[in-house]
Protein backbone atom coordinates (compact mmCIF):
# COMPACT_ATOMS: atom_id res chain seq x y z
CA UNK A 1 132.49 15.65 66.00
CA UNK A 2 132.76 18.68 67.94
CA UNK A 3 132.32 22.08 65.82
CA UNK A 4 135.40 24.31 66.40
CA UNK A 5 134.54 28.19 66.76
CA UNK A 6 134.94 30.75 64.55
CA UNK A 7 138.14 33.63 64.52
CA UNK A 8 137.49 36.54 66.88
CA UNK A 9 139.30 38.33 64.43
CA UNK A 10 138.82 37.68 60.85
CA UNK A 11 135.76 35.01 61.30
CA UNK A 12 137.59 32.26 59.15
CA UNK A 13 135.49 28.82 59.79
CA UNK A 14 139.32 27.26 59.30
CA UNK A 15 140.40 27.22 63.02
CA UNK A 16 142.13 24.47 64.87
CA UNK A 17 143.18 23.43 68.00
CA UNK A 18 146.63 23.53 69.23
CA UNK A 19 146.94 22.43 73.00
CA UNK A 20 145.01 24.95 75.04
CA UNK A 21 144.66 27.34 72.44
CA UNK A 22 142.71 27.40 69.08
CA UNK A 23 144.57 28.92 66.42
CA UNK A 24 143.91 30.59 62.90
CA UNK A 25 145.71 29.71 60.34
CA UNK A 26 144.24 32.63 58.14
CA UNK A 27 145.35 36.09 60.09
CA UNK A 28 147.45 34.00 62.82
CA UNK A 29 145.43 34.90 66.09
CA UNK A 30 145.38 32.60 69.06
CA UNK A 31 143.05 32.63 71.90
CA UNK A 32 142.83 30.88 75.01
CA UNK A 33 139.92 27.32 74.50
CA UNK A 34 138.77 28.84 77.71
CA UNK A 35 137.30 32.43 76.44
CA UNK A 36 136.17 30.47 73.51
CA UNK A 37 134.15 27.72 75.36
CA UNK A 38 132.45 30.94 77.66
CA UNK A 39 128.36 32.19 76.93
CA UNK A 40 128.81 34.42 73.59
CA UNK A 41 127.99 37.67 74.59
CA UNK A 42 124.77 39.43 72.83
CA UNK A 43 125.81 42.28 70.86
CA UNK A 44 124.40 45.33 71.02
CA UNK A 45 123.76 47.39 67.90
CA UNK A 46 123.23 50.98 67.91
CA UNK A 47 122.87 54.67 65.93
CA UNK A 48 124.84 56.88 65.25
CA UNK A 49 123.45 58.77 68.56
CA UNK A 50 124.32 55.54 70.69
CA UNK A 51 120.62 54.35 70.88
CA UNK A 52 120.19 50.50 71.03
CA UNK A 53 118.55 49.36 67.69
CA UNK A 54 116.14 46.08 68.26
CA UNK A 55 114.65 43.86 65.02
CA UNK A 56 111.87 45.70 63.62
CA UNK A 57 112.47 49.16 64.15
CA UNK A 58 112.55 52.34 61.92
CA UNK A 59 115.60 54.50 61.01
CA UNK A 60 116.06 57.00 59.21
CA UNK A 61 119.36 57.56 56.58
CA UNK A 62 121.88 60.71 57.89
CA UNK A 63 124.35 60.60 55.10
CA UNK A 64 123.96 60.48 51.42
CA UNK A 65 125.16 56.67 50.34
CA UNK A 66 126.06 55.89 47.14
CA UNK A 67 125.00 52.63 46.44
CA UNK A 68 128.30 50.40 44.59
CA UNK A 69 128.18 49.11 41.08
CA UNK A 70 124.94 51.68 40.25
CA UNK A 71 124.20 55.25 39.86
CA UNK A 72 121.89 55.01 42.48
CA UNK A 73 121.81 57.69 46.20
CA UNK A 74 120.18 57.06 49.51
CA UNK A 75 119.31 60.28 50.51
CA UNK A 76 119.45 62.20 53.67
CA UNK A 77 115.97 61.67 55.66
CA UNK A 78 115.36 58.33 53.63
CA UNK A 79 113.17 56.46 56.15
CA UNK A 80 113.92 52.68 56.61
CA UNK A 81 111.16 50.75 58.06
CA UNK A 82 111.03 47.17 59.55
CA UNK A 83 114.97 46.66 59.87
CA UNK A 84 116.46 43.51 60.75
CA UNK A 85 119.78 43.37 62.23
CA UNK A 86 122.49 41.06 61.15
CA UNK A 87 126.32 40.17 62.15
CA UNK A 88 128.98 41.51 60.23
CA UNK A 89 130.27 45.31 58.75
CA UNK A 90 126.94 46.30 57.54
CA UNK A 91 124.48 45.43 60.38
CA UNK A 92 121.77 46.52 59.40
CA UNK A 93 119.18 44.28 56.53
CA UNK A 94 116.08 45.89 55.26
CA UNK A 95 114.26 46.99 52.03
CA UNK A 96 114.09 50.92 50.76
CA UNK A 97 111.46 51.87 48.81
CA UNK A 98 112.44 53.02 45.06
CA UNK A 99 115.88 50.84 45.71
CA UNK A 100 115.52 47.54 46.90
CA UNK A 101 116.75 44.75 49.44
CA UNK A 102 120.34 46.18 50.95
CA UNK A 103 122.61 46.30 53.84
CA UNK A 104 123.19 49.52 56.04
CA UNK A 105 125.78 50.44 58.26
CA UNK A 106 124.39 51.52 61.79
CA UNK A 107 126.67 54.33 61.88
CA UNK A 108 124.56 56.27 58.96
CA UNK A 109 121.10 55.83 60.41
CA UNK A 110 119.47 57.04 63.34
CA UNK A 111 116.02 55.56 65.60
CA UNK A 112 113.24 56.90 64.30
């Protein structure tokens, strides 16, 4: 059993094939079997200053973040170390000190 690929779009799992295309039946898109069967390009993730992040590195918060569902604030200058990066909105995994395990948006952190 082969193992279709995922939406470009929306990411649903639920894809099918439909002649030469694959189809989702979630948001609609259709995409050529050909683009889809090509070497998935790595993705670069980087800063808010456009500087490529890696695995491991440290970054440091630029925005105040409330954190959802508690009364809890990352603050400005809040130093993240030992991030990993991850696919999907918030890109970024790692622990902060005082807070706990959560997921960061590269666009609020910068290479430390």
């Amino acid at each position: 059993m082969t193992t279709l690929p995922k939406c470009p779009s929306c990411s649903s799992e639920y894809t099918y094939e439909d002649g030469a295309l694959y189809v989702c039946p979630e948001c609609g898109n259709e995409w050529p079997q050909a683009a889809a069967d090509a070497a998935p390009e790595e993705s670069v993730v980087r800063d808010a200053f456009g500087n490529q992040l890696q695995d491991g590195d440290s970054v440091t918060v630029i925005k105040d973040l409330k954190i959802k569902g508690s009364s809890l604030v990352v603050k400005v200058g809040t130093k993240v170390r030992n991030i990993r990066l991850v696919d999907g909105d918030h890109d970024i995994d790692c622990k902060i000190d005082g807070i706990g395990a959560m997921q960061l948006k590269s666009e609020y952190v910068k290479k430390a």
